[in-house]
Every structure is written in structure tokens, then in C-alpha cells.
Protein backbone atom coordinates (compact mmCIF):
# COMPACT_ATOMS: atom_id res chain seq x y z
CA UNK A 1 63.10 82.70 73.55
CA UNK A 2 66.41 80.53 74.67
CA UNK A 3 68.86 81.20 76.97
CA UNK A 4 72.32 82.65 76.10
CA UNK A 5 75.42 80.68 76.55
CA UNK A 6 76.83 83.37 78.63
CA UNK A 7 73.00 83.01 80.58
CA UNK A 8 73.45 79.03 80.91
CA UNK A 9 76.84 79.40 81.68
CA UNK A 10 76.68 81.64 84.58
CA UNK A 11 73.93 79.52 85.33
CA UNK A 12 75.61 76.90 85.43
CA UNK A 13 78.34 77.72 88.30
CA UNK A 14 75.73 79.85 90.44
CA UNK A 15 73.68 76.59 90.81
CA UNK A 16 77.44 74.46 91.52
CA UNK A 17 78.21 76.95 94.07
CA UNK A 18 74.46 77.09 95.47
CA UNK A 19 74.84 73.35 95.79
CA UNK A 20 78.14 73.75 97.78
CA UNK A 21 76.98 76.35 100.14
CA UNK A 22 74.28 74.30 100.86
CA UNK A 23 75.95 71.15 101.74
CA UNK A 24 78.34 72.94 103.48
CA UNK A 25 75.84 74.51 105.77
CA UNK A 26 74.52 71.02 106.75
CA UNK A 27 77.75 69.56 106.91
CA UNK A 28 78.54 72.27 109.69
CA UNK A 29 75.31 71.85 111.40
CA UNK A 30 73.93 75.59 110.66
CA UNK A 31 70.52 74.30 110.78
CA UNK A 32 70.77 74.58 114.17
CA UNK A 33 72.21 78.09 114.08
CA UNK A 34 70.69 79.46 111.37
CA UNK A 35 68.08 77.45 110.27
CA UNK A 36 65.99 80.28 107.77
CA UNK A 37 69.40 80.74 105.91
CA UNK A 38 69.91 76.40 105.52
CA UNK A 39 66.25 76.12 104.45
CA UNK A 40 67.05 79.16 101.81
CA UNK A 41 69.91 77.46 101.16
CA UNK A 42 67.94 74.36 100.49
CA UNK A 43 65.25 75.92 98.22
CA UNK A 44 68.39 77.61 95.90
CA UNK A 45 69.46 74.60 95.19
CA UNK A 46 65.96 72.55 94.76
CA UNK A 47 64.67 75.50 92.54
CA UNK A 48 67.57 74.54 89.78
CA UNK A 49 66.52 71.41 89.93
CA UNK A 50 62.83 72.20 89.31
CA UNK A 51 63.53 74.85 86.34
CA UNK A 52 65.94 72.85 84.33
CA UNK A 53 63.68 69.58 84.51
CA UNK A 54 60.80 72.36 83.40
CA UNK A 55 63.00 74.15 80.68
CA UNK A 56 63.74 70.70 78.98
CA UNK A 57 60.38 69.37 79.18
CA UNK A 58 58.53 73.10 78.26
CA UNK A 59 61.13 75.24 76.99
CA UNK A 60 62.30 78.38 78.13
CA UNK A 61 59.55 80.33 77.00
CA UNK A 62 56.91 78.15 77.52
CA UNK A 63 54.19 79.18 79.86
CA UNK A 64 54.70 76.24 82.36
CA UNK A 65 58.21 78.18 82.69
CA UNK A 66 56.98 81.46 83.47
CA UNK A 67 55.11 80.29 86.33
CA UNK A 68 57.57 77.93 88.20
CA UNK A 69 60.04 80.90 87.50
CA UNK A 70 58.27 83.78 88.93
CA UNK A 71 56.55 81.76 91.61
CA UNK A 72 60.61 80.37 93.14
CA UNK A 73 61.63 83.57 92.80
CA UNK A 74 58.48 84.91 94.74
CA UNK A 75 59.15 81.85 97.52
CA UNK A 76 63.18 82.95 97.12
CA UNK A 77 62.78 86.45 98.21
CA UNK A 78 60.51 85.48 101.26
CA UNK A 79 63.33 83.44 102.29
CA UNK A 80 65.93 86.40 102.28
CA UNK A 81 62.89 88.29 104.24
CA UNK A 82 63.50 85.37 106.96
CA UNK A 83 67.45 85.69 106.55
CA UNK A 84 67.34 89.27 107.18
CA UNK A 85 65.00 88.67 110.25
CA UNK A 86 66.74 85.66 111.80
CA UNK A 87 69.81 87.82 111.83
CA UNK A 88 68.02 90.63 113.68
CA UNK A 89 67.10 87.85 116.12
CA UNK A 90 70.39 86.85 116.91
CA UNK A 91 71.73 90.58 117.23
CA UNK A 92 68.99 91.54 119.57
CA UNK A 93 67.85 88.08 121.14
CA UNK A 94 68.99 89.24 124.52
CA UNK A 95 67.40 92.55 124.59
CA UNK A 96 63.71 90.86 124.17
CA UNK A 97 61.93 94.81 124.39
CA UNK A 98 63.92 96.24 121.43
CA UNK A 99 63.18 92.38 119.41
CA UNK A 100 59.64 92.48 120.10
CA UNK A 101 59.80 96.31 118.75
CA UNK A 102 61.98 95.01 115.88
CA UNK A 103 60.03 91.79 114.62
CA UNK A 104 56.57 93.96 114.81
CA UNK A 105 58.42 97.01 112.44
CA UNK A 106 59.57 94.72 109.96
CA UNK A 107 56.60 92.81 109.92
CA UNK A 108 54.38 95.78 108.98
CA UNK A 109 56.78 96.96 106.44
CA UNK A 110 56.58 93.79 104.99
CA UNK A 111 52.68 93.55 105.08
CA UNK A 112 52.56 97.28 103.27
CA UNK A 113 54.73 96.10 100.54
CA UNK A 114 53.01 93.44 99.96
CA UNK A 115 49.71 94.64 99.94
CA UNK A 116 51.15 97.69 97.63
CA UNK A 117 52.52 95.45 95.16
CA UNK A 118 49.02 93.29 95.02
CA UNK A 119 47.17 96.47 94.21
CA UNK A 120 49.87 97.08 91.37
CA UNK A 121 49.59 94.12 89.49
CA UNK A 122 46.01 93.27 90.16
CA UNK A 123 45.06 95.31 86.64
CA UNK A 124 47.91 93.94 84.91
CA UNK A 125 47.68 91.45 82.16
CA UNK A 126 50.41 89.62 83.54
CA UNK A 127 50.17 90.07 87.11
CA UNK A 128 52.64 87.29 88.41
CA UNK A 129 55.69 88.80 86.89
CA UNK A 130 54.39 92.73 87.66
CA UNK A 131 53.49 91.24 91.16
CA UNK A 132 57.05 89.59 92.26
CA UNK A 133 58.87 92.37 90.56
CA UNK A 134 57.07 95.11 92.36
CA UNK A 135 57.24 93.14 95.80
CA UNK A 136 61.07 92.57 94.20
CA UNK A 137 61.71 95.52 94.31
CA UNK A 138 60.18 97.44 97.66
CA UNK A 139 61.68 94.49 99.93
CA UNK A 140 64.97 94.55 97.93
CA UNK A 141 65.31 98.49 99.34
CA UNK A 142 64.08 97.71 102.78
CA UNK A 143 66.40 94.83 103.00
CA UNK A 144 69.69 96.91 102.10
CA UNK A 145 68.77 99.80 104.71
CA UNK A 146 67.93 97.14 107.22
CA UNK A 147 71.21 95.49 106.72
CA UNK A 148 72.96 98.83 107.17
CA UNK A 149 71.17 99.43 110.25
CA UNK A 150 71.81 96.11 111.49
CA UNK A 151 75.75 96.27 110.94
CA UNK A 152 75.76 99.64 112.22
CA UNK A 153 73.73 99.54 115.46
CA UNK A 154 75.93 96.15 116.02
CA UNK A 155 79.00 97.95 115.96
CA UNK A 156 77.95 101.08 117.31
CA UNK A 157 76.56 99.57 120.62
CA UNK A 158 79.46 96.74 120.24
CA UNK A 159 76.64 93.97 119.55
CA UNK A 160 78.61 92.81 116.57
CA UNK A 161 77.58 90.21 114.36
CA UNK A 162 80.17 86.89 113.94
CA UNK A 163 82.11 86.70 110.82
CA UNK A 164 80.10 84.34 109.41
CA UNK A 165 76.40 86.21 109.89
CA UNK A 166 78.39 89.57 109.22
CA UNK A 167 79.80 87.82 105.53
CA UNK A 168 76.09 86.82 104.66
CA UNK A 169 74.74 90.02 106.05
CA UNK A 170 77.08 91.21 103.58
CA UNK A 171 76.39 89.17 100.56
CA UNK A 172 72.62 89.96 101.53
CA UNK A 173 73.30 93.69 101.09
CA UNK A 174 75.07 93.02 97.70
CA UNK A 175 72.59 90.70 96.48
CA UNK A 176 69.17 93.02 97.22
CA UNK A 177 71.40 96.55 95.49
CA UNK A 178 72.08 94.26 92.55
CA UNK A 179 68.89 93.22 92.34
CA UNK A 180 66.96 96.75 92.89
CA UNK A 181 69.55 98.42 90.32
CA UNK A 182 69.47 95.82 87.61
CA UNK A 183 65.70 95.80 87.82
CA UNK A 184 65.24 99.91 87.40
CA UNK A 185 67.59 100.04 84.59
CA UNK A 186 65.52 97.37 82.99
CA UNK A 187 62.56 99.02 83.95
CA UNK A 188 63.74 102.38 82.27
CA UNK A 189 65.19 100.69 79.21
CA UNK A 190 61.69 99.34 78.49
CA UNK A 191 59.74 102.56 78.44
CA UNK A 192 62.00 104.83 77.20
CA UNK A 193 63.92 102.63 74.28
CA UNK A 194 61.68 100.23 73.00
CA UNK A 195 61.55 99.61 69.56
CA UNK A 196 59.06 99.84 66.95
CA UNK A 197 57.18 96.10 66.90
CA UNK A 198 59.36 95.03 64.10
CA UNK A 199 62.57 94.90 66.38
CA UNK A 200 60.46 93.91 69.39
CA UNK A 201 61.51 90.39 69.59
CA UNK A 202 65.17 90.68 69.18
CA UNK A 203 65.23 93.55 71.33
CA UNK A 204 63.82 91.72 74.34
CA UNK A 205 65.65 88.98 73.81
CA UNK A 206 68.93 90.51 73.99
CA UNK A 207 68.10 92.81 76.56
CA UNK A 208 66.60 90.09 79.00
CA UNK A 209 70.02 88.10 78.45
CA UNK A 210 72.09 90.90 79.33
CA UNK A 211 69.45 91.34 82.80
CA UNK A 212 69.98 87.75 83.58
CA UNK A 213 73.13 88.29 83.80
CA UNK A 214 73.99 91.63 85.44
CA UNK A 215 71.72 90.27 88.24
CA UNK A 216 73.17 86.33 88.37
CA UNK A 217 76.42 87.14 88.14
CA UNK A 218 76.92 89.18 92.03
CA UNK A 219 74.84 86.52 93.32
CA UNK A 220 77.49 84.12 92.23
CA UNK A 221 80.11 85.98 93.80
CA UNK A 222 78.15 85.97 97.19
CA UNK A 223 77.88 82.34 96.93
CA UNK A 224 81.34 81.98 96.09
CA UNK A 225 82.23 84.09 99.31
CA UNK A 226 79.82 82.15 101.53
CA UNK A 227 81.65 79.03 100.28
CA UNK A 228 84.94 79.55 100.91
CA UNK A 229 83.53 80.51 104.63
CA UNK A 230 81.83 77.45 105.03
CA UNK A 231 84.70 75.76 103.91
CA UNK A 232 86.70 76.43 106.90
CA UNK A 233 85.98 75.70 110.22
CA UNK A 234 83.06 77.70 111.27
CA UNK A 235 83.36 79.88 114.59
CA UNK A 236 81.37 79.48 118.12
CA UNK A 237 78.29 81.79 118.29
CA UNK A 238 78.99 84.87 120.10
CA UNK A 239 77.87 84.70 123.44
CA UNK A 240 75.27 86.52 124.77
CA UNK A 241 76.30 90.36 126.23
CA UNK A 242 75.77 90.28 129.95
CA UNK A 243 73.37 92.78 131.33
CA UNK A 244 73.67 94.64 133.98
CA UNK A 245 71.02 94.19 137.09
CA UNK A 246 67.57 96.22 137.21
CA UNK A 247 69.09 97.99 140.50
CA UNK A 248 71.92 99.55 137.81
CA UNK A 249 69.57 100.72 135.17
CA UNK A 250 67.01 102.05 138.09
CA UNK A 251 69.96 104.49 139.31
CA UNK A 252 71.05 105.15 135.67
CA UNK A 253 67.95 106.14 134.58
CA UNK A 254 67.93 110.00 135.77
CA UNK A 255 70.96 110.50 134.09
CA UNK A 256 69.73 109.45 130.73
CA UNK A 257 66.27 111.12 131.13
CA UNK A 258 68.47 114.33 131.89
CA UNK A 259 71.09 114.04 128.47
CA UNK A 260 67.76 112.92 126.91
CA UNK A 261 66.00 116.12 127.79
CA UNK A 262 69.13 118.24 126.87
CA UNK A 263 69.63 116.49 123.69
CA UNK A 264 66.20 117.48 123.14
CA UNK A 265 66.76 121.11 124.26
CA UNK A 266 69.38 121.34 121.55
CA UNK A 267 67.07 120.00 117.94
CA UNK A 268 64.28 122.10 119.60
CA UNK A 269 66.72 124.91 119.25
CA UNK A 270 68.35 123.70 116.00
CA UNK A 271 64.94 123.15 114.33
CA UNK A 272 63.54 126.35 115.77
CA UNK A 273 62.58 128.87 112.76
């Protein structure tokens, strides 16, 4: 099985941009600011360098392939895990409670997907591939709704995000629907129009092409917006909110137990049969 020319040449300019975002973010310091996202960064462009020294030396379909492919792609979406959660850092750094909530939630979420997509592909034949897809796909979902959350609790309680962790909280979001859609259409294209055996090969091959590409391609866009970002002058971090003293909340407090209790009042009554 070979690549298509469309497949090498998308290829092609994702890793050229993946290289330019990346030596952008050093050359504005954002390991300092956002150090999971320049080590991410990093690993993009390194993993090009590690499959196309493998492809020429193994082939594309070689076996050596299929497990430095699955196994970047496994250490790729751990680093988008750390993306997402770095940016819930800096949204909620100064409210410590609601982080300490936060990081223990999305570290259990994590830990159940995980250990779901283990048990999945534990029977499998091929259990790398049915592993990283599975896991692909359960943390591709929680990572869009987290994203969503994020943006909107930011702007809801005015804890926006800067432009430039709002534009890769974006390309985030873009990247993990791409990557959950293209995989269930696969998925359902598989078991519901294979071919007889006869047709197999040609079948997969085209169809795997035309994957590769539906999922490379908005990925290439998102670098190509994170790059022109980088490329201009990157804005100061948005200071921290300032808090009001413990005396303020103490005399707020009844008043928010009370519209609690009355908000409360009002489902009970909604949701009453």
C-alpha cells in the first residue's frame, strides 16, 4: 500500500507548516507560556521526521510503519490532552478550588477512556490500531465539549482566554470534530460497504487515501492559522482577575445561598410530575 500524491502532498505542507509553528513558538518564547503546546509542537514536527526516514527505509505498509505510526499518533493525542489542560490552567489558575476540581474531573475522564479503550482492543488481532482509535475517538469528544465549556464559562464569567490561547483553543476544537467525524464515517464505511475479498485491496486502499486526507487536510488549516498568529507579534498574558477580599464573599454569601435556594425552588417545581 503507497501513499497518494494528493496524501504526500498534503503531507507535505502540513509537516512545512508544523515546522513553522513550531519555530515560531520558540522564537516567541511560548515555552515559557505554554510549554505543553511548544513540546506538542515539537513532537509534530519530530514525528515527520521519524515516519518519512521509516517509510523510505520500510515502506508504507511495512510493519515497522504501522507501529511508529500508531504509537506518534497515540503520544500526539496525549499531547492535545495536555493542551486542552494547560489551557484550563491558565483560565482558572487564580481560582485554585474550581482548578483543583477541574484537573481531578478531567483526569478521571481521561483514566475511564483509557481503561475503556484497553478492554476494547485487548481481544483484537490488531490491538494497537483498535486501541489508539478507540482512545482516538472518546478523548476526541471530550476534548470538543471541554473546549466549548472552556470558551463559554470564559466569556460568560468574563475570564476570557487571549487571542492567541482562544485561536488554538479553536483550532483544537476543529482538529478533535475532524478527527471524531472522519473516523465514524470510516468506521461505518467498513462494516456496512465492504466488498467481497476480490475488491478488498483496492477498496482499502482508496478509501484509506481519501481518510488521510479528509482528516490532514483541517489540521493543515489550523496550522496555517496558528502560523500566521505566531507570525505577528504575540500579545502580553492576560493578567490575573483581582479578587475580591474574604470579608466581601463572607457578606455575599447569604444572598447567593438565598437565589440558590430559590433557583432550586423553581426546577423542583419545573421537574415536579
Amino acid at each position: 500500500m503507497h501513499l497518494s500524491h494528493l496524501n504526500y502532498a498534503i503531507w507535505i505542507v502540513g509537516e512545512l507548516l508544523a515546522f513553522l509553528v513550531c519555530a515560531l513558538a520558540y522564537r516567541r518564547r511560548l515555552y515559557r507560556r505554554l510549554p505543553f503546546f511548544t513540546a506538542y509542537m515539537t513532537a509534530l514536527a519530530a514525528e515527520s521526521v521519524v515516519l518519512w526516514t521509516v517509510y523510505r527505509a520500510f515502506g508504507y505498509g511495512s510493519w515497522a510503519a504501522y507501529d511508529v505510526a500508531w504509537t506518534s499518533n497515540a503520544i500526539l493525542l496525549t499531547g492535545r490532552g495536555l493542551i486542552i489542560g494547560e489551557l484550563c490552567f491558565r483560565l482558572l489558575r487564580e481560582y485554585r478550588g474550581i482548578w483543583a476540581l477541574a484537573w481531578r474531573i478531567l483526569l478521571a475522564v481521561s483514566s475511564l477512556f483509557v481503561l475503556n479503550a484497553a478492554i476494547e482492543s485487548i481481544s483484537q488481532p490488531y490491538w494497537l490500531d483498535t486501541f489508539v482509535l478507540t482512545l482516538d475517538r472518546d478523548l476526541e469528544l471530550a476534548a470538543a465539549g471541554v473546549l466549548i465549556a472552556l470558551l463559554l464559562i470564559g466569556r460568560y464569567y468574563q475570564l476570557d482566554l487571549d487571542p492567541l490561547e482562544r485561536r488554538i483553543a479553536a483550532g483544537l476544537f476543529v482538529w478533535s470534530i475532524t478527527i471524531v467525524i472522519t473516523n465514524a464515517v470510516m468506521v461505518h464505511a467498513v462494516a456496512t460497504h465492504l466488498p467481497g475479498w476480490n475488491g478488498y485491496h483496492a477498496w482499502i486502499q482508496q478509501t484509506q487515501s481519501l481518510w488521510t486526507a479528509a482528516r490532514i487536510l483541517p489540521s493543515v488549516s489550523v496550522l496555517g492559522v496558528w502560523a500566521v498568529t505566531l507570525a505577528q507579534p504575540v500579545p502580553a498574558a492576560r493578567p490575573a482577575p483581582v479578587l475580591l477580599p474574604a470579608s466581601a464573599y463572607r457578606e455575599l454569601s447569604p444572598a447567593v445561598n438565598m437565589g440558590l435556594r430559590a433557583f432550586n425552588a423553581r426546577l423542583l417545581e419545573f421537574l415536579k410530575p
